[in-house]
N, C-alpha and C. Protein backbone atom coordinates (compact mmCIF):
# COMPACT_ATOMS: atom_id res chain seq x y z
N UNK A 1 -14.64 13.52 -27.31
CA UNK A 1 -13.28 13.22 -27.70
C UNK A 1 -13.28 12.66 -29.12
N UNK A 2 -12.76 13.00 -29.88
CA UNK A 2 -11.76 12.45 -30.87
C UNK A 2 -11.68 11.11 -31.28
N UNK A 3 -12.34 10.35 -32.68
CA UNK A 3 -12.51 8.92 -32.45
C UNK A 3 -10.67 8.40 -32.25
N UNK A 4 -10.16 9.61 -33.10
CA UNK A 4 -8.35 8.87 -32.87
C UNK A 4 -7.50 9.47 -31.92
N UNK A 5 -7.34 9.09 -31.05
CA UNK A 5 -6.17 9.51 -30.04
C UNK A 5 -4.75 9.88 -30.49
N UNK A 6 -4.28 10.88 -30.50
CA UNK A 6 -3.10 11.38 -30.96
C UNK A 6 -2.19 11.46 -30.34
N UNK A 7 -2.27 12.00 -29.29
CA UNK A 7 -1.06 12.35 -27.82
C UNK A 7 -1.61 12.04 -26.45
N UNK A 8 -0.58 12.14 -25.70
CA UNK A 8 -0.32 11.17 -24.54
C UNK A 8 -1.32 11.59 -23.59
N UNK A 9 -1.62 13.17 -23.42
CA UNK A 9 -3.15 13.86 -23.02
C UNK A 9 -4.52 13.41 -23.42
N UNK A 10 -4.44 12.83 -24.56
CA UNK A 10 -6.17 12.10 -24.88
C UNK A 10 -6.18 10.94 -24.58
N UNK A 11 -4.86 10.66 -24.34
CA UNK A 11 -5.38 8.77 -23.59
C UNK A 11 -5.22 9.23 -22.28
N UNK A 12 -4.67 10.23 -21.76
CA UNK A 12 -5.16 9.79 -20.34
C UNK A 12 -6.19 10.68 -20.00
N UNK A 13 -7.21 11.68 -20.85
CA UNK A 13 -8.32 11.96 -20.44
C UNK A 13 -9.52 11.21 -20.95
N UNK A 14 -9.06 10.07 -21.64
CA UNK A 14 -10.04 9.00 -21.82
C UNK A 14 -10.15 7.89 -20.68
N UNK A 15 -8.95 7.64 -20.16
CA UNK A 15 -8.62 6.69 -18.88
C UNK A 15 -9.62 7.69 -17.56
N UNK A 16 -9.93 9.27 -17.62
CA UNK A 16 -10.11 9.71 -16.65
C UNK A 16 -12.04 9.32 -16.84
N UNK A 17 -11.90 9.18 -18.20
CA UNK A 17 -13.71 8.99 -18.19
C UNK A 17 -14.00 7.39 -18.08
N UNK A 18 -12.86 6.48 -18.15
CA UNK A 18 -13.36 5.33 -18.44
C UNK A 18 -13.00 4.88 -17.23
N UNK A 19 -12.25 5.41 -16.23
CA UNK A 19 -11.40 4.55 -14.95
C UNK A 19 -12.68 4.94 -14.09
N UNK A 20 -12.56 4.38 -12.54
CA UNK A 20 -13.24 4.92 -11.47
C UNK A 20 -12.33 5.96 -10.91
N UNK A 21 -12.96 7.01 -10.30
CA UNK A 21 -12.02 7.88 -9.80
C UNK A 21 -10.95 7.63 -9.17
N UNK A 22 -11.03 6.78 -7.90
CA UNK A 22 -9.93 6.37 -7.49
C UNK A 22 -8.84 5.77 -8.19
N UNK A 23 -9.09 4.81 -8.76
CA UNK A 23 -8.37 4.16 -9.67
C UNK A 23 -7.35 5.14 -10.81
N UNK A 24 -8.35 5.83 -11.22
CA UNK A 24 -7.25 6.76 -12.09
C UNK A 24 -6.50 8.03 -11.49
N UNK A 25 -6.59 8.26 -10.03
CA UNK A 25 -6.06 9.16 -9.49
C UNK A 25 -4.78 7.99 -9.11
N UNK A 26 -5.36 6.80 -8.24
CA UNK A 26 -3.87 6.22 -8.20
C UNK A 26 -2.83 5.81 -9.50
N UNK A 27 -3.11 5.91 -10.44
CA UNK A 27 -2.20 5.95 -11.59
C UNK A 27 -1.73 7.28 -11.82
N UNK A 28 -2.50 8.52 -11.90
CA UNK A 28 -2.19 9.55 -12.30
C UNK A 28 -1.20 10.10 -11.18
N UNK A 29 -1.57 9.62 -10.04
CA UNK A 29 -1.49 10.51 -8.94
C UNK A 29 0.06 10.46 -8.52
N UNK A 30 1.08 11.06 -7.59
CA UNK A 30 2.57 10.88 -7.30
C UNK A 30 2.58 10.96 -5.89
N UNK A 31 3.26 11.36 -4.76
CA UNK A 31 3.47 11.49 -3.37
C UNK A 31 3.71 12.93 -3.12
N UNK A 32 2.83 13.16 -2.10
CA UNK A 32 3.30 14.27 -1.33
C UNK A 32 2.81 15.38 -2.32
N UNK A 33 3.53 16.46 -2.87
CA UNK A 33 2.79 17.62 -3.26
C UNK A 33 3.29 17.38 -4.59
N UNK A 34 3.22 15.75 -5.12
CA UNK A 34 3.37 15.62 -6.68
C UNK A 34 4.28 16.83 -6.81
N UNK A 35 5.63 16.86 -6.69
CA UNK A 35 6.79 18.16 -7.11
C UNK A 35 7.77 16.93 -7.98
N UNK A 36 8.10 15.93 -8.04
CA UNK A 36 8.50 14.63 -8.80
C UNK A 36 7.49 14.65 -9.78
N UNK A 37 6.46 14.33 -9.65
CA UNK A 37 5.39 14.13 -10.52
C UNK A 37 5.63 15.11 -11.88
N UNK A 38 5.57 16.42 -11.32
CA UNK A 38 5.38 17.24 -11.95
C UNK A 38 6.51 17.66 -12.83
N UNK A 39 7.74 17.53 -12.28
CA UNK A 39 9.63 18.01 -12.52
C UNK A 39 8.93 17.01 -13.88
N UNK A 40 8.94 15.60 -13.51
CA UNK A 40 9.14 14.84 -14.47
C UNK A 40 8.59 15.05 -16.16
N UNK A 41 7.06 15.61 -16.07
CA UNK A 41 6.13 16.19 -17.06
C UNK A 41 7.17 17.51 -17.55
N UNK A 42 7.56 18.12 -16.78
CA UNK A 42 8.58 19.31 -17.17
C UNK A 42 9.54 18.73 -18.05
N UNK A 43 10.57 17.97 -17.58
CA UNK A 43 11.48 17.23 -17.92
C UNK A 43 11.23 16.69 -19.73
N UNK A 44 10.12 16.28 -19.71
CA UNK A 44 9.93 15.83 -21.22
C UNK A 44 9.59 16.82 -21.33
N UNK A 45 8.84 18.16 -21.47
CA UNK A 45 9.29 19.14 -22.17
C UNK A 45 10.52 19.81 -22.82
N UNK A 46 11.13 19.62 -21.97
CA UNK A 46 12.61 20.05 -22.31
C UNK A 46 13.75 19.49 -23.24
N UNK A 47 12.84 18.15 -23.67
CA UNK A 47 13.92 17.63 -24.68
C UNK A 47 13.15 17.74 -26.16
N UNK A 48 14.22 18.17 -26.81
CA UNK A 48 13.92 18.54 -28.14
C UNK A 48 14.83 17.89 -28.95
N UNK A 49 14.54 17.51 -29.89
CA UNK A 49 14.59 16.67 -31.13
C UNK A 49 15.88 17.66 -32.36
N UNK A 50 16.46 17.26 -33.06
CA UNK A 50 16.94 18.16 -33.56
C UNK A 50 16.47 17.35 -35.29
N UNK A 51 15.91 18.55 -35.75
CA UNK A 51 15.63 17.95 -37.21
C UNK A 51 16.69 17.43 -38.42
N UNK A 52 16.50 16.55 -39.08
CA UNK A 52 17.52 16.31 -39.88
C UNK A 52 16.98 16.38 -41.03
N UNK A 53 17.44 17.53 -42.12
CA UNK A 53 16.89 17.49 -43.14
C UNK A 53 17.71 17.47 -44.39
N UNK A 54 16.61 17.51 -45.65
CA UNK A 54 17.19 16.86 -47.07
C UNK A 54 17.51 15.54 -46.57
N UNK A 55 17.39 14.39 -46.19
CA UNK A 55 17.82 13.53 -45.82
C UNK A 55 16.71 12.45 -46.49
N UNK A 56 17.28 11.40 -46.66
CA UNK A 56 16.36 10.39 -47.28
C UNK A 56 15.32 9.55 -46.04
N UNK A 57 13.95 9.78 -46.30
CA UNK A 57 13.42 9.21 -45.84
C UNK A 57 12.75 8.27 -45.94
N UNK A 58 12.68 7.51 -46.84
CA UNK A 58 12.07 6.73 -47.22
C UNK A 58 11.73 5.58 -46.53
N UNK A 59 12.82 5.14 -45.77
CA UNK A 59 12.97 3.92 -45.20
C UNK A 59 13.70 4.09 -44.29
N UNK A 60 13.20 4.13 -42.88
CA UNK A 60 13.06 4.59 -41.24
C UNK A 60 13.35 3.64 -40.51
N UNK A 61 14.35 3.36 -39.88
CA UNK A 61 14.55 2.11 -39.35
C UNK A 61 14.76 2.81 -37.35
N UNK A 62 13.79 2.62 -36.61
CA UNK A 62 14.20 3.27 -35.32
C UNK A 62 14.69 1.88 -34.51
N UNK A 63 14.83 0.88 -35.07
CA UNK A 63 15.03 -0.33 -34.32
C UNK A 63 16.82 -0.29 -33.59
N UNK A 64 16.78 -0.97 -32.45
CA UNK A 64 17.91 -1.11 -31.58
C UNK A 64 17.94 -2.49 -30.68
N UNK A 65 19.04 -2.36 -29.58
CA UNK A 65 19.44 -3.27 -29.14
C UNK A 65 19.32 -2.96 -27.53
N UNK A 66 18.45 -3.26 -26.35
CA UNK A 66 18.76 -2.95 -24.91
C UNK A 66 19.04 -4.28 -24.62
N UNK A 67 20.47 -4.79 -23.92
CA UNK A 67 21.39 -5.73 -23.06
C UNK A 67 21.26 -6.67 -24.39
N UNK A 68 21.27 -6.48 -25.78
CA UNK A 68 21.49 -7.61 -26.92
C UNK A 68 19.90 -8.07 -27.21
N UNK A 69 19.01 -7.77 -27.04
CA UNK A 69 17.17 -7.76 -27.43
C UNK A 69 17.09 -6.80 -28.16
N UNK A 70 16.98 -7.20 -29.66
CA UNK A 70 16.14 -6.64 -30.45
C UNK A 70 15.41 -5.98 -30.45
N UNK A 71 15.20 -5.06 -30.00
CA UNK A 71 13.06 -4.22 -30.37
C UNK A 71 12.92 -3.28 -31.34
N UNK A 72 12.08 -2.85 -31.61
CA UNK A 72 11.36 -1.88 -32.31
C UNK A 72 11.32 -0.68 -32.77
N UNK A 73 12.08 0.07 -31.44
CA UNK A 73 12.20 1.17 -30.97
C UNK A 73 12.69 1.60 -29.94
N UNK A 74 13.33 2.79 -29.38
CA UNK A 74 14.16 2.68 -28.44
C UNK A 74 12.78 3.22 -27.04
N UNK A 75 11.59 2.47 -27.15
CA UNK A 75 10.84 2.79 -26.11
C UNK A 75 10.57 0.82 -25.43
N UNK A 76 10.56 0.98 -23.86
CA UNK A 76 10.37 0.01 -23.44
C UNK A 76 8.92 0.34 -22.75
N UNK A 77 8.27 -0.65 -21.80
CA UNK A 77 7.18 -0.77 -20.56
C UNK A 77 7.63 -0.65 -19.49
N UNK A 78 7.54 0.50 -19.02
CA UNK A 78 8.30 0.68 -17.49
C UNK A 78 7.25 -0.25 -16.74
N UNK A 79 7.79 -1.16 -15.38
CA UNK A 79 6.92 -1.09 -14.35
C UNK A 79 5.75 -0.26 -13.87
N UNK A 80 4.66 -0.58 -14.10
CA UNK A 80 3.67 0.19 -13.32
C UNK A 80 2.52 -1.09 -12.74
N UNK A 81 2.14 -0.27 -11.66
CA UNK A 81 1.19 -1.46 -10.54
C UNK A 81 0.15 -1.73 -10.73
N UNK A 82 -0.06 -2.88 -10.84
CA UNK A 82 -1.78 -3.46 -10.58
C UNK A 82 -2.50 -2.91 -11.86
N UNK A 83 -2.30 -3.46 -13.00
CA UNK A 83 -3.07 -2.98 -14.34
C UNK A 83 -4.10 -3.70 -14.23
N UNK A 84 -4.93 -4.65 -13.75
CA UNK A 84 -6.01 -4.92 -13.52
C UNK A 84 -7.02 -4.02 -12.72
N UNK A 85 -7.13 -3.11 -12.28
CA UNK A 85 -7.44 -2.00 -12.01
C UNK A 85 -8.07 -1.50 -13.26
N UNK A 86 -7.62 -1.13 -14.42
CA UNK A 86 -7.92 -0.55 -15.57
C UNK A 86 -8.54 -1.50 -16.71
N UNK A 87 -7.76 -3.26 -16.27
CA UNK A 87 -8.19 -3.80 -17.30
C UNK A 87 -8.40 -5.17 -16.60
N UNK A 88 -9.51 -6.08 -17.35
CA UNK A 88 -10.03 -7.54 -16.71
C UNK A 88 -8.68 -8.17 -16.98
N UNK A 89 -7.51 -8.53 -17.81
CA UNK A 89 -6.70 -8.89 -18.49
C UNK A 89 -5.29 -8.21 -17.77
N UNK A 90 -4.98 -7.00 -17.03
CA UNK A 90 -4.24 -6.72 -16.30
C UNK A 90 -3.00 -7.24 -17.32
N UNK A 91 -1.76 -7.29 -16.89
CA UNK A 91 -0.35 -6.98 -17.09
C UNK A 91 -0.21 -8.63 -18.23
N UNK A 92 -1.26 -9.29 -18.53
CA UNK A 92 -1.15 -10.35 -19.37
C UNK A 92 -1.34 -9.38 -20.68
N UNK A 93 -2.42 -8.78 -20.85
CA UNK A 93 -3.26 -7.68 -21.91
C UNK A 93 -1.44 -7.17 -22.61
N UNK A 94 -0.79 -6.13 -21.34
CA UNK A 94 0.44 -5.41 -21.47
C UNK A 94 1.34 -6.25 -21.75
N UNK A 95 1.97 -7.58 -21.53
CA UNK A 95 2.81 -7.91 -22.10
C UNK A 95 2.26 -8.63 -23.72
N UNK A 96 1.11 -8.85 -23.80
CA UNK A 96 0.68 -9.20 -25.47
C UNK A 96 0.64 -7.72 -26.31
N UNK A 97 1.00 -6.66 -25.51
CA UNK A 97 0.96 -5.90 -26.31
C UNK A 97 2.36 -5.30 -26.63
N UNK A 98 3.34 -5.76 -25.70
CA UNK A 98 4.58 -5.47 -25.75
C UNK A 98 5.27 -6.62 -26.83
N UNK A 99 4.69 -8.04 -26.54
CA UNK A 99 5.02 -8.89 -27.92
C UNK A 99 4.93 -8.51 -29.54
N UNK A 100 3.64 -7.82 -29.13
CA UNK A 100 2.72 -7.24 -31.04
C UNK A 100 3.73 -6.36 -31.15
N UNK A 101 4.56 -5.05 -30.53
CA UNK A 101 5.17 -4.34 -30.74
C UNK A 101 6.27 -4.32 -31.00
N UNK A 102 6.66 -5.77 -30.79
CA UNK A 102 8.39 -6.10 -30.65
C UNK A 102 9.39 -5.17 -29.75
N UNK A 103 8.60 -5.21 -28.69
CA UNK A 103 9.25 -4.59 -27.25
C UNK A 103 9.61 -5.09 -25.88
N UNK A 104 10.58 -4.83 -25.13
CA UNK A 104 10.57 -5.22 -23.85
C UNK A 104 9.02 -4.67 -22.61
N UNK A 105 8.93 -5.61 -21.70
CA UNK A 105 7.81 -5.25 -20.90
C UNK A 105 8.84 -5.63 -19.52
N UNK A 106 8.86 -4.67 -18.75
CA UNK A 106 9.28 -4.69 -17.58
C UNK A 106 8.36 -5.03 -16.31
N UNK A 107 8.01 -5.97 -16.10
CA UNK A 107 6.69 -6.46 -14.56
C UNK A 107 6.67 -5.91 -13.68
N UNK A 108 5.80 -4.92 -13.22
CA UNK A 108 6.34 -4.82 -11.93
C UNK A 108 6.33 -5.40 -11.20
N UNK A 109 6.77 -5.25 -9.60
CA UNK A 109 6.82 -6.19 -8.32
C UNK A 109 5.51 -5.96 -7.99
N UNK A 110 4.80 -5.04 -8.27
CA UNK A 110 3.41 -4.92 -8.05
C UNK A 110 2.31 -5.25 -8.92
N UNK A 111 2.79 -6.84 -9.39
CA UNK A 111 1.55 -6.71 -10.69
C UNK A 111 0.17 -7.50 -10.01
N UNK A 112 -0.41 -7.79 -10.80
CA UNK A 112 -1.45 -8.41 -10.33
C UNK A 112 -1.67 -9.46 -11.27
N UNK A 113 -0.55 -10.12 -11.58
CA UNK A 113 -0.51 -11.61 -12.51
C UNK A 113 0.83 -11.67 -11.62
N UNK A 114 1.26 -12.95 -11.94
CA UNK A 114 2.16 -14.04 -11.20
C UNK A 114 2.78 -13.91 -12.61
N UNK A 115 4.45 -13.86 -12.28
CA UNK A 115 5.76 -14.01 -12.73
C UNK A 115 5.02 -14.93 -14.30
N UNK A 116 4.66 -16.43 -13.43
CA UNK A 116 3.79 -17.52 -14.48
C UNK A 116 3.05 -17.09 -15.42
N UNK A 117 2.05 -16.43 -15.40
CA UNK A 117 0.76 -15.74 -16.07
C UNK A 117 1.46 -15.32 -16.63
N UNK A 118 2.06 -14.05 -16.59
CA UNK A 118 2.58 -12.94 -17.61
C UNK A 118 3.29 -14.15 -18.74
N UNK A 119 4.48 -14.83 -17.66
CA UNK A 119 5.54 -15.51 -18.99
C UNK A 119 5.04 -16.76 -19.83
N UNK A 120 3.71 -17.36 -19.67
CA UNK A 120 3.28 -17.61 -20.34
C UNK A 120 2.23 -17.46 -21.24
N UNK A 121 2.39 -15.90 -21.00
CA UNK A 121 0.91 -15.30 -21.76
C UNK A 121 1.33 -15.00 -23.48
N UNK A 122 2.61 -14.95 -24.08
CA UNK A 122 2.85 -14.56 -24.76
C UNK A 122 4.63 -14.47 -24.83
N UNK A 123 4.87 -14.00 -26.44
CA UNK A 123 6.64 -14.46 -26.48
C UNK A 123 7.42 -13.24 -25.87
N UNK A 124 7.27 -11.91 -25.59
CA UNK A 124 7.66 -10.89 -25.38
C UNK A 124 8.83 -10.97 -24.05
N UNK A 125 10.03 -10.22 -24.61
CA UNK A 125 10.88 -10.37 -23.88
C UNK A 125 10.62 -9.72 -23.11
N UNK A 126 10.85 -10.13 -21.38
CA UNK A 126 10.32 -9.41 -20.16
C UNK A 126 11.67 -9.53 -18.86
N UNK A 127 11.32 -8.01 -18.42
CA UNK A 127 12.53 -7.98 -17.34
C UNK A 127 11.59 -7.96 -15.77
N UNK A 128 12.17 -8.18 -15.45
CA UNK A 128 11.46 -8.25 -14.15
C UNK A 128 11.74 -6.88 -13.40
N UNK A 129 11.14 -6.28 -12.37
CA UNK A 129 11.50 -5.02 -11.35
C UNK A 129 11.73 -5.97 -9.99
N UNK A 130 12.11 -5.31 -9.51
CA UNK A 130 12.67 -6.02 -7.96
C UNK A 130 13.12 -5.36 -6.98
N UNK A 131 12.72 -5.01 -5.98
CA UNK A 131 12.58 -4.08 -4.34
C UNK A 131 13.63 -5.32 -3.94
N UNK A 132 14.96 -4.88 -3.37
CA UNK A 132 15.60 -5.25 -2.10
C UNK A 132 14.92 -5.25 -1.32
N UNK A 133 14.48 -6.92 -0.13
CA UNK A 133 13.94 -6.35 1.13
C UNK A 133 14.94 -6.53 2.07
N UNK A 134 14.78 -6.36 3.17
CA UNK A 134 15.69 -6.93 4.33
C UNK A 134 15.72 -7.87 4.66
N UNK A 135 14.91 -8.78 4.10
CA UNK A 135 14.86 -10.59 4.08
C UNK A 135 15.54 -10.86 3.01
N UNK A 136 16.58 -11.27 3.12
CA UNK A 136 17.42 -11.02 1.30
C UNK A 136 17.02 -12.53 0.98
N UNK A 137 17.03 -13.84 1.86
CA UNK A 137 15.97 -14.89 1.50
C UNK A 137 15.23 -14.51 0.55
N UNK A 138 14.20 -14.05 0.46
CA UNK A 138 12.89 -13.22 -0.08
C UNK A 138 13.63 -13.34 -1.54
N UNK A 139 14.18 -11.97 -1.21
CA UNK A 139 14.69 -11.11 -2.78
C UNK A 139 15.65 -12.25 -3.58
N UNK A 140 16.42 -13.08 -3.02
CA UNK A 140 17.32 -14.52 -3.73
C UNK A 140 15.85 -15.25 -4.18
N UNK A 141 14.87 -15.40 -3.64
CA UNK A 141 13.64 -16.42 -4.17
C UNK A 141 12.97 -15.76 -5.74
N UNK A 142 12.56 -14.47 -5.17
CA UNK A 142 12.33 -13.86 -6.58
C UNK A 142 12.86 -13.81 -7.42
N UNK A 143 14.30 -13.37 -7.36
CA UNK A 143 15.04 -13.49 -8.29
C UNK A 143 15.10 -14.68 -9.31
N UNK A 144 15.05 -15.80 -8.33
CA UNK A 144 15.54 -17.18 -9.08
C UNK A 144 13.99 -17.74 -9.72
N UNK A 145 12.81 -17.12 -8.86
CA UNK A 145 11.65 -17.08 -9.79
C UNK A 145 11.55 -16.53 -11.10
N UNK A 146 11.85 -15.16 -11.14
CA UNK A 146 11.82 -14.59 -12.52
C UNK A 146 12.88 -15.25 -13.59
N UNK A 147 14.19 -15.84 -13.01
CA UNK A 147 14.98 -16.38 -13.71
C UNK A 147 14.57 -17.53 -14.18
N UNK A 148 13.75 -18.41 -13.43
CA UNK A 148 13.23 -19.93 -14.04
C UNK A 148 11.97 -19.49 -15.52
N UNK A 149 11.49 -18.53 -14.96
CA UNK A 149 10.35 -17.91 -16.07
C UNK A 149 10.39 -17.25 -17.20
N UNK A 150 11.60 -17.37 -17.22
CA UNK A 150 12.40 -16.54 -18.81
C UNK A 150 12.67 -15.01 -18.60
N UNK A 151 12.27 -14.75 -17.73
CA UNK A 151 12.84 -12.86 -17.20
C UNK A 151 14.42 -12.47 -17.50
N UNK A 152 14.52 -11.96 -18.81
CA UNK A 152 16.09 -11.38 -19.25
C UNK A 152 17.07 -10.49 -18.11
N UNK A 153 16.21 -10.42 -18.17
CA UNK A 153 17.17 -8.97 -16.65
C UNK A 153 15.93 -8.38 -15.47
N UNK A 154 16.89 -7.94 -14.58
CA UNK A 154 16.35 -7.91 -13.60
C UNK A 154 16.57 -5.97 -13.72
N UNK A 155 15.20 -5.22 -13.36
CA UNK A 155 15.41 -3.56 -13.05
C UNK A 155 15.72 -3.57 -11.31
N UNK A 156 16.33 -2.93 -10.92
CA UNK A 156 16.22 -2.59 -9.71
C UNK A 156 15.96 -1.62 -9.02
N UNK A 157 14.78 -1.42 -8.18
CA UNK A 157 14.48 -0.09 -7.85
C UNK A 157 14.88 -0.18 -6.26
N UNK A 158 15.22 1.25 -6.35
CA UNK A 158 15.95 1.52 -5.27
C UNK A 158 15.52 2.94 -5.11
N UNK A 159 14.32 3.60 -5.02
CA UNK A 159 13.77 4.96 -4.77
C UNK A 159 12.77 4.86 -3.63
N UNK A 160 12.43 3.54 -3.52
CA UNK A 160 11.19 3.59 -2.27
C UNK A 160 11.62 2.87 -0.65
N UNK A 161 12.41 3.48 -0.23
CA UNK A 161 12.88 2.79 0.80
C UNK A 161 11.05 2.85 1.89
N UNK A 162 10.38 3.49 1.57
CA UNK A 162 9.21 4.47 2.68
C UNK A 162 8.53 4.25 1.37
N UNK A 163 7.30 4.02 1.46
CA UNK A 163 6.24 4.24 0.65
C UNK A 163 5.80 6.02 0.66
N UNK A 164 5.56 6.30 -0.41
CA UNK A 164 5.13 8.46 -0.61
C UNK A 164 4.01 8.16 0.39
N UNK A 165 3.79 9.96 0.60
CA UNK A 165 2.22 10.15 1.20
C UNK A 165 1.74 10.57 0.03
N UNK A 166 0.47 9.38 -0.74
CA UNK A 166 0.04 9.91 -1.60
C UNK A 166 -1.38 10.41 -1.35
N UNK A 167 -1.50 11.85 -1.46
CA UNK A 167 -2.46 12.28 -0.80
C UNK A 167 -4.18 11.93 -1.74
N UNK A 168 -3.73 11.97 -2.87
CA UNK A 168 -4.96 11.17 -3.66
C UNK A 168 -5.68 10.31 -3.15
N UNK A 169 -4.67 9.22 -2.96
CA UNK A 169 -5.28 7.60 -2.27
C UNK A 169 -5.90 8.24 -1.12
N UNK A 170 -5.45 9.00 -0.10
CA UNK A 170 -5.72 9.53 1.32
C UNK A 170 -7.30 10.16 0.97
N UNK A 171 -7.60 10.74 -0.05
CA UNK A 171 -8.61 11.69 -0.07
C UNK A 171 -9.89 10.02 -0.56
N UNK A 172 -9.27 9.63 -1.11
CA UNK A 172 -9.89 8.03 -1.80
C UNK A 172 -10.27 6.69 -1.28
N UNK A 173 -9.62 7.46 0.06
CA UNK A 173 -9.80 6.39 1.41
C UNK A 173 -8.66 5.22 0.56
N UNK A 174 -8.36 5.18 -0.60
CA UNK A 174 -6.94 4.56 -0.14
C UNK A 174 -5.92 4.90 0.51
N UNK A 175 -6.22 4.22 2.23
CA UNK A 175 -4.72 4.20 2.74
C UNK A 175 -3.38 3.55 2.28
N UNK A 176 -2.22 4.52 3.00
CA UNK A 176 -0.93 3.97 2.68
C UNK A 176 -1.18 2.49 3.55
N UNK A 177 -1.51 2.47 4.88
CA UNK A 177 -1.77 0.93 5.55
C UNK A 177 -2.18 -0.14 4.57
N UNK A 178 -3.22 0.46 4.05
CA UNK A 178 -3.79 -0.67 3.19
C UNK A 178 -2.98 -1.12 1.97
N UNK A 179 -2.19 -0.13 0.82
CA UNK A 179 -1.27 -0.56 0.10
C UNK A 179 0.01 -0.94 0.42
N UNK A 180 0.35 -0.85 1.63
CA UNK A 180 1.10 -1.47 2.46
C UNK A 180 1.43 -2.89 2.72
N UNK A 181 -0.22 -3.22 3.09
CA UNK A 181 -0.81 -4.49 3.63
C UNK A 181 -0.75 -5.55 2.07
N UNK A 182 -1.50 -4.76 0.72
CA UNK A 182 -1.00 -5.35 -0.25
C UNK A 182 -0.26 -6.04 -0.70
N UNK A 183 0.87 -4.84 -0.43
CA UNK A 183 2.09 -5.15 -1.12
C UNK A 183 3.05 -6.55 -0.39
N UNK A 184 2.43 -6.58 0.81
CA UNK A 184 3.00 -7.53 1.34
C UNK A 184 2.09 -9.10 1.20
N UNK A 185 0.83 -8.69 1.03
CA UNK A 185 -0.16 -9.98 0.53
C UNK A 185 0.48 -10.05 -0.92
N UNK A 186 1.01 -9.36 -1.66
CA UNK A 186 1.30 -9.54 -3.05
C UNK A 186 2.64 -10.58 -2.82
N UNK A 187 3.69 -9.93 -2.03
CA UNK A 187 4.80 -10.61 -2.13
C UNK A 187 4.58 -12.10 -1.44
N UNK A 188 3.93 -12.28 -0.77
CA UNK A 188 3.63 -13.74 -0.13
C UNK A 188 3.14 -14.76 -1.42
N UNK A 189 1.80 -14.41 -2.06
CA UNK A 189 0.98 -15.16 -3.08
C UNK A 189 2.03 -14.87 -4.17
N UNK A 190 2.88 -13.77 -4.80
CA UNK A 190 3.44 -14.03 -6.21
C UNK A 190 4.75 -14.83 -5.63
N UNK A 191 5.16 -14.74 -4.42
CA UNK A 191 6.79 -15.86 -4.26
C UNK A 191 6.77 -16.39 -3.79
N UNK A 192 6.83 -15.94 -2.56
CA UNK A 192 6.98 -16.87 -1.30
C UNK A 192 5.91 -18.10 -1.56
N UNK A 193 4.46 -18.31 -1.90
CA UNK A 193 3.84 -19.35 -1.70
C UNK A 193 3.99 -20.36 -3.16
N UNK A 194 4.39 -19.70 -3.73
CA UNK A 194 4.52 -20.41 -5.20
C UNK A 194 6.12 -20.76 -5.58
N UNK A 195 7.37 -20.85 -4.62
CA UNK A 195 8.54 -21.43 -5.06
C UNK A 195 8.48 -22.43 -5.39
């Protein structure tokens, strides 16, 4: 490979030599016969740019405003799970890198740092993600966690009522039971035991 990474394909066939297999199949990987997975990769194909030319370029300003925050560019840090997996430094690493960039970092509910860790790892404005459960107790605690910790806004996901069959993990001997079992050891140790 290439000492400089150019596009979004050489970092993740560098992640495929540097991750453990499993590990980078559960990042890479989607549910069921990856047909989401895939729409989505389609999907950014399909948008095209329209050139603007003779135009002065000299001085490029892509900077904007999401809910009145400043950033950089109109790109944020979506939620994604358990970055310690990939890195000793996990979702602390990602929000110091969302600070350097002058960007939002969105946490997921699945991180593997505490609300704490992340918001005091660095100045970067951070939104929190947040699963409705049926213990709405629960989901009022988190909430008012991420709110004591400087979390600007709250994302709300509302696509996983059922965890996917992700057949990757299945072939990886990661069971759905077991990320299951996680996700619920996660929500105990990041809220419930630390209000």
């Amino acid at each position: 490979m290439a000492d400089e990474l150019v596009n979004v394909n050489e970092f993740k066939e560098l992640a495929r030599e540097a991750l453990p297999k499993m590990y980078f199949d559960f990042y890479a990987g989607g549910a069921d016969d990856e047909y989401s997975l895939r729409e989505n990769v389609e999907a950014f194909h399909r948008i095209m740019f329209r050139p603007r030319i003779l135009r002065d370029v000299s001085r490029i300003d892509m900077s904007t405003a999401v809910l009145g925050y400043n950033i950089s560019a109109p790109i944020l840090i979506a939620p994604t799970a358990m970055h310690k997996l990939a890195h000793l430094d996990g979702e602390l690493a990602t929000a110091r890198a969302a600070a350097a960039c002058n960007t939002i970092m969105v946490l997921s509910f699945m991180s593997t740092c505490t609300v704490e860790e992340v918001a005091s790892s660095c100045n970067a404005v951070r939104f929190f993600q947040l699963y409705v459960y049926k213990r709405r107790d629960i989901t009022s605690l988190m909430v008012q966690r991420a709110e004591r910790n400087g979390y600007k806004a709250i994302v709300l996901t509302v696509d996983v009522p059922r965890l996917g069959r992700r057949e990757a993990d299945i072939k990886n001997k990661i069971r759905v039971q077991i990320l299951k079992l996680l996700h619920q050891e996660l929500l105990m140790h990041l809220f419930v035991g630390r209000i």
